[in-house]
C-alpha atoms as a PDB file:
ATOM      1  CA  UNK A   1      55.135 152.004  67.921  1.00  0.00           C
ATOM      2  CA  UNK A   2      56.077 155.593  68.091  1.00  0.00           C
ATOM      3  CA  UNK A   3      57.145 157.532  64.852  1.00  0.00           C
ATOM      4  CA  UNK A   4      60.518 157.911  63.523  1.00  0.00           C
ATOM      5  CA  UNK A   5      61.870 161.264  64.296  1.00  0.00           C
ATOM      6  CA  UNK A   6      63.914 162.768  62.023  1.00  0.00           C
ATOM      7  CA  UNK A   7      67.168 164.411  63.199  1.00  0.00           C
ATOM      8  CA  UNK A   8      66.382 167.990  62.053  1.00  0.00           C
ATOM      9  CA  UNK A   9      62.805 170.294  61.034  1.00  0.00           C
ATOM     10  CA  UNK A  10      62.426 172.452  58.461  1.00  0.00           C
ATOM     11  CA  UNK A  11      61.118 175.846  57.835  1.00  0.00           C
ATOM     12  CA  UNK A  12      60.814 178.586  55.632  1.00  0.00           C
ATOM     13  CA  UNK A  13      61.933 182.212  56.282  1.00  0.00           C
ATOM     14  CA  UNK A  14      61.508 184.933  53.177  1.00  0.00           C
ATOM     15  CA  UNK A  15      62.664 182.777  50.304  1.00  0.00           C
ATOM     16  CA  UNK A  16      64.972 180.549  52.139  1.00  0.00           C
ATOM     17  CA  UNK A  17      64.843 177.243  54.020  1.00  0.00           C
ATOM     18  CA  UNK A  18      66.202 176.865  57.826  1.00  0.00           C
ATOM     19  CA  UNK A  19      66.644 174.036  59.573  1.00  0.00           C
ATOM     20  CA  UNK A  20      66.869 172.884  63.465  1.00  0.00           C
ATOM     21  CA  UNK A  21      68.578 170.103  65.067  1.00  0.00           C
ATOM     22  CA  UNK A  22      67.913 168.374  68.602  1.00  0.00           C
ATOM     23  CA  UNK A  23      70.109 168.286  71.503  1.00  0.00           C
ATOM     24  CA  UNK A  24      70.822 164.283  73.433  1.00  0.00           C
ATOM     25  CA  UNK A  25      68.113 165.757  75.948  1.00  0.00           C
ATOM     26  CA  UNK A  26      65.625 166.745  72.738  1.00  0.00           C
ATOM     27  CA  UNK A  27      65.889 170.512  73.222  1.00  0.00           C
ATOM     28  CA  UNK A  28      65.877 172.486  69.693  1.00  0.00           C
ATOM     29  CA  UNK A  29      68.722 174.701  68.536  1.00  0.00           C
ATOM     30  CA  UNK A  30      68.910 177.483  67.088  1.00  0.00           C
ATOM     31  CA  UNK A  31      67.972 177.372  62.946  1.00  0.00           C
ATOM     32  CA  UNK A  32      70.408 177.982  60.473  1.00  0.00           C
ATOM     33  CA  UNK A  33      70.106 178.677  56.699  1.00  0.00           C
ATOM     34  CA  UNK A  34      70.423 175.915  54.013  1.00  0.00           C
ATOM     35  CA  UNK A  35      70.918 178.367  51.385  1.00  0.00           C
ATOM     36  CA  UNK A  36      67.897 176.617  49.366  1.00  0.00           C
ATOM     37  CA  UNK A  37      64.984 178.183  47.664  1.00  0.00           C
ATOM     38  CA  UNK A  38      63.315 174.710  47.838  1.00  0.00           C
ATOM     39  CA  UNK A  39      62.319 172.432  50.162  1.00  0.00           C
ATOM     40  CA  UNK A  40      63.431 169.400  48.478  1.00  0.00           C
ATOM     41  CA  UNK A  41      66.681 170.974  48.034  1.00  0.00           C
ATOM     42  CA  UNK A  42      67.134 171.654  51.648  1.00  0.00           C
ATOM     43  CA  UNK A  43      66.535 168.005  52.525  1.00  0.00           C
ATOM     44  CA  UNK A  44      69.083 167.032  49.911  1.00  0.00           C
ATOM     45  CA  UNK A  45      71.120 169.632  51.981  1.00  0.00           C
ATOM     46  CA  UNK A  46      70.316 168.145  55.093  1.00  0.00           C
ATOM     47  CA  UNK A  47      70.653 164.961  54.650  1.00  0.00           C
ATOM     48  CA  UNK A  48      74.088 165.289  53.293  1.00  0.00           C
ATOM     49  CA  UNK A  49      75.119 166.827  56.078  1.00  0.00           C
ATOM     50  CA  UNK A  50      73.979 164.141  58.662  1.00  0.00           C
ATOM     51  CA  UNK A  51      75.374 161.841  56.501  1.00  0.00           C
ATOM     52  CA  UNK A  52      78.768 163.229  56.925  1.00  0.00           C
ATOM     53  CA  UNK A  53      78.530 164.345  60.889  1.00  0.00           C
ATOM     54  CA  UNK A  54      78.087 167.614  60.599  1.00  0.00           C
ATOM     55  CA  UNK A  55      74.147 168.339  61.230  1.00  0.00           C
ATOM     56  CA  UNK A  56      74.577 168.887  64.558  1.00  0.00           C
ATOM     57  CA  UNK A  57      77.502 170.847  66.574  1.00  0.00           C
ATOM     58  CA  UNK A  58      77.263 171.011  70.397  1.00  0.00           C
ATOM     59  CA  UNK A  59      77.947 174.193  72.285  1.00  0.00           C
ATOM     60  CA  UNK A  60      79.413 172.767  75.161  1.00  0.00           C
ATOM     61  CA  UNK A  61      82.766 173.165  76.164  1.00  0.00           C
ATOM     62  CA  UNK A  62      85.342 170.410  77.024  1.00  0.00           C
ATOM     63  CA  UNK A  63      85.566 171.984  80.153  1.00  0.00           C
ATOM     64  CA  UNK A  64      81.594 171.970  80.383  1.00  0.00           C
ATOM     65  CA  UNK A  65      81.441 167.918  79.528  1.00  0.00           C
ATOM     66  CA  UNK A  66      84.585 166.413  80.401  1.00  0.00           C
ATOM     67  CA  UNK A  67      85.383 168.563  84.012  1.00  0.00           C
ATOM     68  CA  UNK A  68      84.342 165.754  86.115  1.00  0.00           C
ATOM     69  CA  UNK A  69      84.185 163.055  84.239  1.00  0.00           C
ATOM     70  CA  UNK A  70      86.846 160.910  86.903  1.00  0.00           C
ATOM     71  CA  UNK A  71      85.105 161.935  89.767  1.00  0.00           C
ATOM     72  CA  UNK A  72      84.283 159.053  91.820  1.00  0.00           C
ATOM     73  CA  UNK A  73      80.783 159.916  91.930  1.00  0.00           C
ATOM     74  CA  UNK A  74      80.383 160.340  88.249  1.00  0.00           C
ATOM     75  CA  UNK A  75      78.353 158.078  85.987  1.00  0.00           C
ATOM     76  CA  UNK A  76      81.053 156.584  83.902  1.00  0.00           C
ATOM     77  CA  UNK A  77      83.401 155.593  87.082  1.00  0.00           C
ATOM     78  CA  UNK A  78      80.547 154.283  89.146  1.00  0.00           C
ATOM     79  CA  UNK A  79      79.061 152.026  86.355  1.00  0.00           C
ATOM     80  CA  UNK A  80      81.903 150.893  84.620  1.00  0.00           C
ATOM     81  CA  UNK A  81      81.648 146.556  83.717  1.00  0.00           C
ATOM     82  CA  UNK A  82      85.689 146.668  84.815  1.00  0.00           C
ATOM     83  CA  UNK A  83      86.284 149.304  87.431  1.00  0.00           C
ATOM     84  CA  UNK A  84      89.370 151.315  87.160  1.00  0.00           C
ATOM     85  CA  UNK A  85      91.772 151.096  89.950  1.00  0.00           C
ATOM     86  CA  UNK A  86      92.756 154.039  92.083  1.00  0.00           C
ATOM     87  CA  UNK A  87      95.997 154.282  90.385  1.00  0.00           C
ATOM     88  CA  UNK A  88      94.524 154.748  87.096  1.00  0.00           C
ATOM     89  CA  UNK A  89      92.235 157.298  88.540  1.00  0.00           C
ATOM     90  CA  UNK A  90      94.472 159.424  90.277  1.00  0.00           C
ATOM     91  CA  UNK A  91      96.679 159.587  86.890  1.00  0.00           C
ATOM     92  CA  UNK A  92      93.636 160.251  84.878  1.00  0.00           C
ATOM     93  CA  UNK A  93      93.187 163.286  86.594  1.00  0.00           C
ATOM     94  CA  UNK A  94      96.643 164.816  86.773  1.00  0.00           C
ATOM     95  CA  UNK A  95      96.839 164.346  83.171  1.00  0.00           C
ATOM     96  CA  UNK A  96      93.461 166.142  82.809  1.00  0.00           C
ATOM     97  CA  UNK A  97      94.699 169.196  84.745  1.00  0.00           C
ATOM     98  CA  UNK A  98      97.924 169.256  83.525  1.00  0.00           C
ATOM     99  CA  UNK A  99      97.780 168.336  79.861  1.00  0.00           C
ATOM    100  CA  UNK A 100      94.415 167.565  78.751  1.00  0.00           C
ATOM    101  CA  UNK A 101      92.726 170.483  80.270  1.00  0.00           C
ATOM    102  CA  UNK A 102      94.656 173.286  78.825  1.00  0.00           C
ATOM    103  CA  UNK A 103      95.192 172.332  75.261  1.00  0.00           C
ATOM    104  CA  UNK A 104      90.912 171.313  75.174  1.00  0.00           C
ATOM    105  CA  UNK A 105      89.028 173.095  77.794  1.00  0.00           C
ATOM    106  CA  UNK A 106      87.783 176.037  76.137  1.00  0.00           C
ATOM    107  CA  UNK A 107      86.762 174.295  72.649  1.00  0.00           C
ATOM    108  CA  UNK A 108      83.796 173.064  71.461  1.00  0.00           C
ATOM    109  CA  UNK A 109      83.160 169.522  71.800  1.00  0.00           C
ATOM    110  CA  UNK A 110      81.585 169.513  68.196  1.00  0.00           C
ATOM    111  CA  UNK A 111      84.864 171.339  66.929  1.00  0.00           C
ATOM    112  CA  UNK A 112      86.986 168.864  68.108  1.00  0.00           C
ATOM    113  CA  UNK A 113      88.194 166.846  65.266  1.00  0.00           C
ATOM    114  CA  UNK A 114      91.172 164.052  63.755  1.00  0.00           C
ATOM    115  CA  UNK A 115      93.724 167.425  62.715  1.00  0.00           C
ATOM    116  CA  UNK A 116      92.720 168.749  66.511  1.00  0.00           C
ATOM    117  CA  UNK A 117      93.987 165.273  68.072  1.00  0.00           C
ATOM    118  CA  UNK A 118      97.136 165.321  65.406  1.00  0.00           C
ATOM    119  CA  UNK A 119      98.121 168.833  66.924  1.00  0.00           C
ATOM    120  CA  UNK A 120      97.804 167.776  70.753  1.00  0.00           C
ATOM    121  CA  UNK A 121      99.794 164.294  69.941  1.00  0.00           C
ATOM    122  CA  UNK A 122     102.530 166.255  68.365  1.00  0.00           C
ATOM    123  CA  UNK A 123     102.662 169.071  70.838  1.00  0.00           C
ATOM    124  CA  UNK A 124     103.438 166.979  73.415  1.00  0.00           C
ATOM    125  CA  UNK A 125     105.880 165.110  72.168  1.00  0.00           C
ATOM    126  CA  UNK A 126     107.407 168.434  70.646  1.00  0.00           C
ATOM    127  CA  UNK A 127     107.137 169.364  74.482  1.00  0.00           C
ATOM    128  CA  UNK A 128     109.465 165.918  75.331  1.00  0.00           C
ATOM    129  CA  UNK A 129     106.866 163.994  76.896  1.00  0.00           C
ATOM    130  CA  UNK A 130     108.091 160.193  76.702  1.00  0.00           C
ATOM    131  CA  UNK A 131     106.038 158.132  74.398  1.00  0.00           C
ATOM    132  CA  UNK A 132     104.011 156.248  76.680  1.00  0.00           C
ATOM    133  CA  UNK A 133     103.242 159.594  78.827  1.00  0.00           C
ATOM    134  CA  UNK A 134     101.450 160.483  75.348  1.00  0.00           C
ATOM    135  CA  UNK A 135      99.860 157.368  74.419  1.00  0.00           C
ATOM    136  CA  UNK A 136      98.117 156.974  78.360  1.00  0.00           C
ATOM    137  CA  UNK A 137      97.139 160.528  77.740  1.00  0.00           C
ATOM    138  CA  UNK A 138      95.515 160.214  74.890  1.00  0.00           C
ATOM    139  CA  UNK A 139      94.125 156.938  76.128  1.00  0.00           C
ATOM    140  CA  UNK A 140      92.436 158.494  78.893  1.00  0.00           C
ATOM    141  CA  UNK A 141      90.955 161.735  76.601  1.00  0.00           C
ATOM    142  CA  UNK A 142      89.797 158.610  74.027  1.00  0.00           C
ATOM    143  CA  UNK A 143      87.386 157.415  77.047  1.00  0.00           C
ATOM    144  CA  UNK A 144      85.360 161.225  77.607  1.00  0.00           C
ATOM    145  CA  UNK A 145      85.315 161.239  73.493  1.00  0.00           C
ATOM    146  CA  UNK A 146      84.034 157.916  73.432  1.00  0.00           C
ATOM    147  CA  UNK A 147      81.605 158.536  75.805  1.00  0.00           C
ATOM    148  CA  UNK A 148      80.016 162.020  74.435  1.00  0.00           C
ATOM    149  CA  UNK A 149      79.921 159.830  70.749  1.00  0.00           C
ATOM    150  CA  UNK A 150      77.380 157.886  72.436  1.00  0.00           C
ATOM    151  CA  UNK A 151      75.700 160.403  74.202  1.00  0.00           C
ATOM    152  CA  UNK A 152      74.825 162.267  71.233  1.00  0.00           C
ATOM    153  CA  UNK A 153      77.143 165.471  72.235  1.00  0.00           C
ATOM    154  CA  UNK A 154      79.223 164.794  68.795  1.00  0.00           C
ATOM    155  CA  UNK A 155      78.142 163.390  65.425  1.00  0.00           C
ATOM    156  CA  UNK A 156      81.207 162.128  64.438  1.00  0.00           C
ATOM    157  CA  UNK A 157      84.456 160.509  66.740  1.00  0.00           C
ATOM    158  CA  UNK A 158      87.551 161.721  65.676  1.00  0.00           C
ATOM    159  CA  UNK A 159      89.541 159.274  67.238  1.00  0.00           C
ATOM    160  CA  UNK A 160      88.287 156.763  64.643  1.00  0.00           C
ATOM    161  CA  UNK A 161      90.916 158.291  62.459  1.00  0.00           C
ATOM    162  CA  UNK A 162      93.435 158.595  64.362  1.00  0.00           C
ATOM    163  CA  UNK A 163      96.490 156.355  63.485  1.00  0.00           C
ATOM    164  CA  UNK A 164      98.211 154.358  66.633  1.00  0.00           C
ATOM    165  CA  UNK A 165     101.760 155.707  67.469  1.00  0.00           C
ATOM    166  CA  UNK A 166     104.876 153.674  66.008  1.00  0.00           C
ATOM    167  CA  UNK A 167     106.592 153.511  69.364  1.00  0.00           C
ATOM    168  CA  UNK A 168     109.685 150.733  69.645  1.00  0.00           C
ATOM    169  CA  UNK A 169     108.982 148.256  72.173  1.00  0.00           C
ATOM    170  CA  UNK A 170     111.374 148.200  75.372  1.00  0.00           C
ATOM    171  CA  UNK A 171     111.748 145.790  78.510  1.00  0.00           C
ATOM    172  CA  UNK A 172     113.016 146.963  81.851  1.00  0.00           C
ATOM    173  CA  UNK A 173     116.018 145.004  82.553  1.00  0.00           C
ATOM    174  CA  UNK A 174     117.384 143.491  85.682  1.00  0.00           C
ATOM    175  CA  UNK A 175     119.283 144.454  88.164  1.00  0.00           C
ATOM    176  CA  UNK A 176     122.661 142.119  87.962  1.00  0.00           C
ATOM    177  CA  UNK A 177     124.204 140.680  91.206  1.00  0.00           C
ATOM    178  CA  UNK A 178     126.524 143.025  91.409  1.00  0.00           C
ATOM    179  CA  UNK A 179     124.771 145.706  90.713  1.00  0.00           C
ATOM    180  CA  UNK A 180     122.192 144.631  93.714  1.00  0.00           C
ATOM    181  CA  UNK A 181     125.698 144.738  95.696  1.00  0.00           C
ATOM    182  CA  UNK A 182     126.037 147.803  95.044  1.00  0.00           C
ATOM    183  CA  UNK A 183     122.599 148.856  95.679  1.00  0.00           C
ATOM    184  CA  UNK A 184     122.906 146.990  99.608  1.00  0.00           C
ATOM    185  CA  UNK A 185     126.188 148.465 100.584  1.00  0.00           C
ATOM    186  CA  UNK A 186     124.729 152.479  99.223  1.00  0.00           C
ATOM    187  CA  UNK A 187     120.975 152.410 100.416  1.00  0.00           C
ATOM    188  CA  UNK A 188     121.737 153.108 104.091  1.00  0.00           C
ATOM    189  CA  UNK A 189     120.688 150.413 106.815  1.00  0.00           C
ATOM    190  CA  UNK A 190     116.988 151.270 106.893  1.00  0.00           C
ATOM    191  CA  UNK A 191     116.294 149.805 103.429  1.00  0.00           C
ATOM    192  CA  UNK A 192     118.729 147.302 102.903  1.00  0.00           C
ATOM    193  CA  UNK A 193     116.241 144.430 103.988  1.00  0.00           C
ATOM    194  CA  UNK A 194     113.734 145.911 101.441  1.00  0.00           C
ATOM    195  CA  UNK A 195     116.128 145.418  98.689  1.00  0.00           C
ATOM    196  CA  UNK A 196     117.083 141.904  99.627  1.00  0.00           C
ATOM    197  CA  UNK A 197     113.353 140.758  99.684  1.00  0.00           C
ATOM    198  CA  UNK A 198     112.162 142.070  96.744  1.00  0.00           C
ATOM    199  CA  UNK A 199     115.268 140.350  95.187  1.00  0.00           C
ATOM    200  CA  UNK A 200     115.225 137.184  96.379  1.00  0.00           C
ATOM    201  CA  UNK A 201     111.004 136.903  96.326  1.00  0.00           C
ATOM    202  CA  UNK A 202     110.055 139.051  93.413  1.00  0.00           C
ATOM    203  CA  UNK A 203     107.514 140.658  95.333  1.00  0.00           C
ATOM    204  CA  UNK A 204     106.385 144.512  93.850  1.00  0.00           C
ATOM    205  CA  UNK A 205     107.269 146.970  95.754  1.00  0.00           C
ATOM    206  CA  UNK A 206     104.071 147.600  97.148  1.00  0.00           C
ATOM    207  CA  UNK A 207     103.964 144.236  98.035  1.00  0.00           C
ATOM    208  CA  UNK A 208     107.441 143.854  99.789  1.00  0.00           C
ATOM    209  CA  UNK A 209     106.575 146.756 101.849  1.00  0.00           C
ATOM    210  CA  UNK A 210     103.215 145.456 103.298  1.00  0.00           C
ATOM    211  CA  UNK A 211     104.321 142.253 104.636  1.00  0.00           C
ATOM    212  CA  UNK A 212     104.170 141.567 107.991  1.00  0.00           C
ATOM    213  CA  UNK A 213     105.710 138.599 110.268  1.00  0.00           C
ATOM    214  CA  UNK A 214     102.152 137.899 111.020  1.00  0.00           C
ATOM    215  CA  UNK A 215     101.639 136.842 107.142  1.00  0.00           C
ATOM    216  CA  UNK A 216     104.530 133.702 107.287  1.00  0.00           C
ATOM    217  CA  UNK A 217     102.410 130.305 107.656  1.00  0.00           C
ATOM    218  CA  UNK A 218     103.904 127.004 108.014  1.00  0.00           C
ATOM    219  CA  UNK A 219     103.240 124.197 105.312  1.00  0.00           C
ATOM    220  CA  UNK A 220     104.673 120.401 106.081  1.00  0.00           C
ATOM    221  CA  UNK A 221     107.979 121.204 104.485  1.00  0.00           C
ATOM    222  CA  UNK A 222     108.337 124.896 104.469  1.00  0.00           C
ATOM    223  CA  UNK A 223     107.601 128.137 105.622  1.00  0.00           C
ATOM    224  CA  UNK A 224     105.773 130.539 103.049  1.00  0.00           C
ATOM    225  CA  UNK A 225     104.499 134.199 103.476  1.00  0.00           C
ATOM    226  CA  UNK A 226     101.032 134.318 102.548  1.00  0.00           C
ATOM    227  CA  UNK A 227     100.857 137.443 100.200  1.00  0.00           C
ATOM    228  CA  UNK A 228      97.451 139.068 100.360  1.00  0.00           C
ATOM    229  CA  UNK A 229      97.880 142.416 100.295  1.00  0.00           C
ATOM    230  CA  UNK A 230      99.989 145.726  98.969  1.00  0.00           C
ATOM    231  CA  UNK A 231     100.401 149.209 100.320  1.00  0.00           C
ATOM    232  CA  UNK A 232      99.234 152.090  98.191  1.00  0.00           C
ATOM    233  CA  UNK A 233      98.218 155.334  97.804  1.00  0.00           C
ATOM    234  CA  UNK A 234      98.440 154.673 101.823  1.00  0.00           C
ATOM    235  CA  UNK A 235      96.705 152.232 102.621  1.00  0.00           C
ATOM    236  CA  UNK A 236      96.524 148.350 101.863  1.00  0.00           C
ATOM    237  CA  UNK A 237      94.380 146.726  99.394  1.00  0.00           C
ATOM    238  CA  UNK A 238      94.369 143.740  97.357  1.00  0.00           C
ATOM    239  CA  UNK A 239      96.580 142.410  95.415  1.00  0.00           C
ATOM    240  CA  UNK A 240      97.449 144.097  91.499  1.00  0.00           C
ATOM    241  CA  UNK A 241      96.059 140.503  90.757  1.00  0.00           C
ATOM    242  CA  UNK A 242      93.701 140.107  93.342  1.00  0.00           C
ATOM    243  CA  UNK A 243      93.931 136.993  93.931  1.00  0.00           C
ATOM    244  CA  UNK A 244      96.579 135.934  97.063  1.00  0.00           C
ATOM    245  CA  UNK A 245      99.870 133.096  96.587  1.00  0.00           C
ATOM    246  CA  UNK A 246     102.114 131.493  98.248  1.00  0.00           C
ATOM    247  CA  UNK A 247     105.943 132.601  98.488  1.00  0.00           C
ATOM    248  CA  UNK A 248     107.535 129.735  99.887  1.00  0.00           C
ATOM    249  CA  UNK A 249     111.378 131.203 102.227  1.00  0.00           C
ATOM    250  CA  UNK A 250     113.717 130.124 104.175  1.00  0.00           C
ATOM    251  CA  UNK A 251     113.869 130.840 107.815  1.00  0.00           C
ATOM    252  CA  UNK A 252     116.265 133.664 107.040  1.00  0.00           C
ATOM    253  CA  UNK A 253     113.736 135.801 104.927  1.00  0.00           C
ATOM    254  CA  UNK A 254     112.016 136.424 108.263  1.00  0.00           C
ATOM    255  CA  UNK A 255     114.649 138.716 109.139  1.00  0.00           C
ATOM    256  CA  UNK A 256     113.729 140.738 106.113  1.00  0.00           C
ATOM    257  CA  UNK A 257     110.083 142.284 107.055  1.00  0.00           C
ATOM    258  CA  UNK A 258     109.215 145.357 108.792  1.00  0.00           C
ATOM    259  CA  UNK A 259     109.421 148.428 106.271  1.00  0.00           C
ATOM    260  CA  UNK A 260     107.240 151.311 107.555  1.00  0.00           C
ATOM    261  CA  UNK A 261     105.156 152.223 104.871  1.00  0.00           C
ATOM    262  CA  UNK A 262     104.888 156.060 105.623  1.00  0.00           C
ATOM    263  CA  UNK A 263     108.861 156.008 104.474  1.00  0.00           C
ATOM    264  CA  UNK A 264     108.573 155.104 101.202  1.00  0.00           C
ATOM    265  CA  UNK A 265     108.830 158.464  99.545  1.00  0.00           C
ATOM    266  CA  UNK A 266     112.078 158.533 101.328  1.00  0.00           C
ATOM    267  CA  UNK A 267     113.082 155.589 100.184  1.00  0.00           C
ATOM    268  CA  UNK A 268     112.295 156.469  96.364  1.00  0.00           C
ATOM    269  CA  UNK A 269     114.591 159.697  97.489  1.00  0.00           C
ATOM    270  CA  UNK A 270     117.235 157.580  98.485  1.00  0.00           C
ATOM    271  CA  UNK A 271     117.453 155.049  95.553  1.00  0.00           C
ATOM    272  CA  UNK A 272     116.899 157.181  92.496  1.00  0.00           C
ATOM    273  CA  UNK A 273     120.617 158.849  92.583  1.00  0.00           C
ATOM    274  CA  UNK A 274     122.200 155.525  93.134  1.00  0.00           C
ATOM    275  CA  UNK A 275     120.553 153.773  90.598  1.00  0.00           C
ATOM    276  CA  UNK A 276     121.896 156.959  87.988  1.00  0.00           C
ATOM    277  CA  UNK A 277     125.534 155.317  88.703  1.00  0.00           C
ATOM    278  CA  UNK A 278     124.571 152.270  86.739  1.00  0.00           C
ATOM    279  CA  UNK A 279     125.598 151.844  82.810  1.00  0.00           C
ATOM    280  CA  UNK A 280     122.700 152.842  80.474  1.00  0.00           C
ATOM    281  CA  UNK A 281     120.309 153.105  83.928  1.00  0.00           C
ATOM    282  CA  UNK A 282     118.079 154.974  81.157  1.00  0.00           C
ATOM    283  CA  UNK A 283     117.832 152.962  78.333  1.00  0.00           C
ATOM    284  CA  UNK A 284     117.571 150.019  80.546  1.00  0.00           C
ATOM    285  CA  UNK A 285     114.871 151.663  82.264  1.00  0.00           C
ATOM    286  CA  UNK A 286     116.154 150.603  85.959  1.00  0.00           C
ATOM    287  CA  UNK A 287     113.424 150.964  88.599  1.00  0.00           C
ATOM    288  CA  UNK A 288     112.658 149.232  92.132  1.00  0.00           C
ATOM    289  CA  UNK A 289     111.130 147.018  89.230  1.00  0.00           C
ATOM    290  CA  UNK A 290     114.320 146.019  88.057  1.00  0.00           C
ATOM    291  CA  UNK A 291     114.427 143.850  91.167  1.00  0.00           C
ATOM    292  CA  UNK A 292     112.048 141.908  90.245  1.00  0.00           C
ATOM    293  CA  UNK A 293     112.946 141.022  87.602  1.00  0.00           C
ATOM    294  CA  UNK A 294     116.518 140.098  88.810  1.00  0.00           C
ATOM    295  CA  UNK A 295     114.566 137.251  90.483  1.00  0.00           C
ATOM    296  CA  UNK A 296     112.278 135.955  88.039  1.00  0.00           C
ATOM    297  CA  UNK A 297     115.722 136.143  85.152  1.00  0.00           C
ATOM    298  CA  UNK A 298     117.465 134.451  88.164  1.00  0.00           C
ATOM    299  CA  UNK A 299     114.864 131.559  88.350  1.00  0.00           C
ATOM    300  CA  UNK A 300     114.873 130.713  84.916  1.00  0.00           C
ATOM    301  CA  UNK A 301     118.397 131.027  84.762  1.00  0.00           C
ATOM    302  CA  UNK A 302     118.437 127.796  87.236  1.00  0.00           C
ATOM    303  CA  UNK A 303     116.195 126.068  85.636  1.00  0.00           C
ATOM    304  CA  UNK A 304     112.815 126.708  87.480  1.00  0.00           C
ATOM    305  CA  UNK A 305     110.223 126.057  85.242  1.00  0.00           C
ATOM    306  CA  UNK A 306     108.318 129.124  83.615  1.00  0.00           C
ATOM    307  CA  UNK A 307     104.904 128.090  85.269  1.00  0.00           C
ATOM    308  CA  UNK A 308     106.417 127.896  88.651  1.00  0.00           C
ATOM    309  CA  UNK A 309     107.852 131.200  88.296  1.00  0.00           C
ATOM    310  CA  UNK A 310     104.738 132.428  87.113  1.00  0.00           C
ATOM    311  CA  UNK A 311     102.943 130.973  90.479  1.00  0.00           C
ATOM    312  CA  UNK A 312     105.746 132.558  92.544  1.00  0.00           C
ATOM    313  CA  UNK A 313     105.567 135.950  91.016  1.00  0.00           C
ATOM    314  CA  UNK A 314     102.302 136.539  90.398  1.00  0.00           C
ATOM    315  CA  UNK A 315     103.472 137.375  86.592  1.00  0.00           C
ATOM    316  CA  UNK A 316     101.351 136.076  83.281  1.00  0.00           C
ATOM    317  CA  UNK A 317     103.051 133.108  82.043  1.00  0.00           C
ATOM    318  CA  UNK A 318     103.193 135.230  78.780  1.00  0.00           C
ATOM    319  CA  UNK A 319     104.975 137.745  80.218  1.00  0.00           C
ATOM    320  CA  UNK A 320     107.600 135.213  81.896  1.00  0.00           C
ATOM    321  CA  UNK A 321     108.071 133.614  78.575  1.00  0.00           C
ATOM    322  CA  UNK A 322     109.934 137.084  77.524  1.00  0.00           C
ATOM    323  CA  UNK A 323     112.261 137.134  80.033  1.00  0.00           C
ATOM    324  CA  UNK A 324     116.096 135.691  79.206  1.00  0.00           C
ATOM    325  CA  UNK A 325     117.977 133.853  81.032  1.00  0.00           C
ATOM    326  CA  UNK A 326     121.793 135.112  82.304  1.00  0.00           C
ATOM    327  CA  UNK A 327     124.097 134.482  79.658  1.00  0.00           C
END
């Protein structure tokens, strides 16, 4: 069994006692004084401060550690038990270069610390960032000081202090029928059919707008489209959910497909001023979303049972049990 090394040496220089600490790859830094005349005393001195984090402070940057910590190629993306999705990925590193980045970049890791995170938190929000914008960005700087925690490159984790936001709770609300009227006769004739699926099937958008006639299979008693696939980030994948179900239509619905993907961005364009005209459109938080969930309120409204709609929509059942029927 090899020895126990202990996280610092001692030495003696003139009548005082230094000490050294080791890097994660076992270099030696630099010494620094203890301010004790003895050597016991310097170990009491020592110890205390490994005992409270503060033995060893690396010299890296932020920058230094964290610059490419979302690269594809990097260890923590490549190896993670759960992979994160390319969504999460490509807003990992916006809010690295456009929040994360400038506020940390230039500090010390080992000076980053609980009043540090407290500043950044309120800075942002002092800047108007929504809530959530804050909490996802400090949710994805939580995962590089995780990380440098266990590889040694701080003593201490400051997020292990750090008290969770008290943010309120809010659903996006559904579209109501005659709001989805309004919607149709305003979109223009290119996207009408988009609006009208994703109402009537609950499909994301991503999902709506990567069906194709070739996905509609025929069952004894119905026609369904066999939903498989989404469009994002341009090009199609798998499902949010991975897994593919069954959206059982009516002949009609056939009428519906054929969205070019490449125009969603003016699609987007085209919706967000119309859906400003609507009452509270903030506070309700109306979104292509909102369609959605016109469909799945809708089918509870009638009576279709929570598990069904949960089949159909590809939802969690615990999410459709929060949704309200039409009053």
């Amino acid at each position: 069994m090899s020895r126990y090394k202990q996280p610092y040496s001692l030495y003696k220089r003139g009548d005082y006692w230094y000490y050294r600490t080791y890097t994660p790859d076992g270099v030696r830094t630099s010494g620094k004084t203890t301010g004790c005349t003895s050597k016991n005393a310097a170990k009491d001195y020592c110890n205390k401060l490994y005992l409270s984090g503060s033995l060893y402070t690396s010299e890296k940057t932020f920058f230094e550690y964290a610059a490419h910590f979302y690269d594809d190629k990097s260890p923590y993306v490549k190896d993670r038990l759960t992979p994160l999705s390319e969504n999460t990925l490509r807003g990992y590193r916006i809010k690295m270069s456009q929040y994360i980045m400038p506020f940390f970049g230039k500090k010390k890791m080992g000076d980053i610390n609980y009043t540090m995170l407290k500043n950044f938190r309120i800075k942002m929000l002092n800047d108007g960032y929504a809530a959530s914008n804050v909490i996802s960005t400090l949710s994805c700087l939580k995962h590089i000081i995780d990380n440098a925690y266990r590889d040694r490159i701080i003593s201490v984790n400051p997020f292990s202090y750090l008290e969770p936001m008290n943010v309120p709770t809010t659903n996006r609300d559904a579209f109501t029928l005659e709001e989805i009227k309004i919607l149709y006769n305003s979109i223009g004739e290119e996207f009408r059919n988009t609006i009208l699926l994703m109402a009537i099937t609950g499909t994301r958008i991503s999902e709506a707008i990567g069906i194709t006639i070739n996905d509609v299979k025929k069952a004894e008693k119905c026609e369904y489209i066999d939903l498989h696939q989404q469009y994002n980030l341009k090009k199609y994948k798998p499902l949010k959910g991975k897994n593919a179900r069954p959206i059982p239509i009516i002949p009609e619905i056939k009428e519906l497909f054929g969205f070019e993907p490449t125009r969603l961005p003016a699609f987007y364009r085209t919706f967000q001023p119309i859906k400003k005209k609507f009452e509270n459109y903030k506070e309700r938080d109306l979104a292509f979303h909102s369609l959605r969930h016109f469909f799945i309120t809708s089918a509870k409204s009638n009576g279709i049972n929570d598990i069904k709609v949960e089949y159909i929509a590809g939802h969690s059942l615990k999410g459709i049990t929060k949704f309200s029927t039409w009053r």
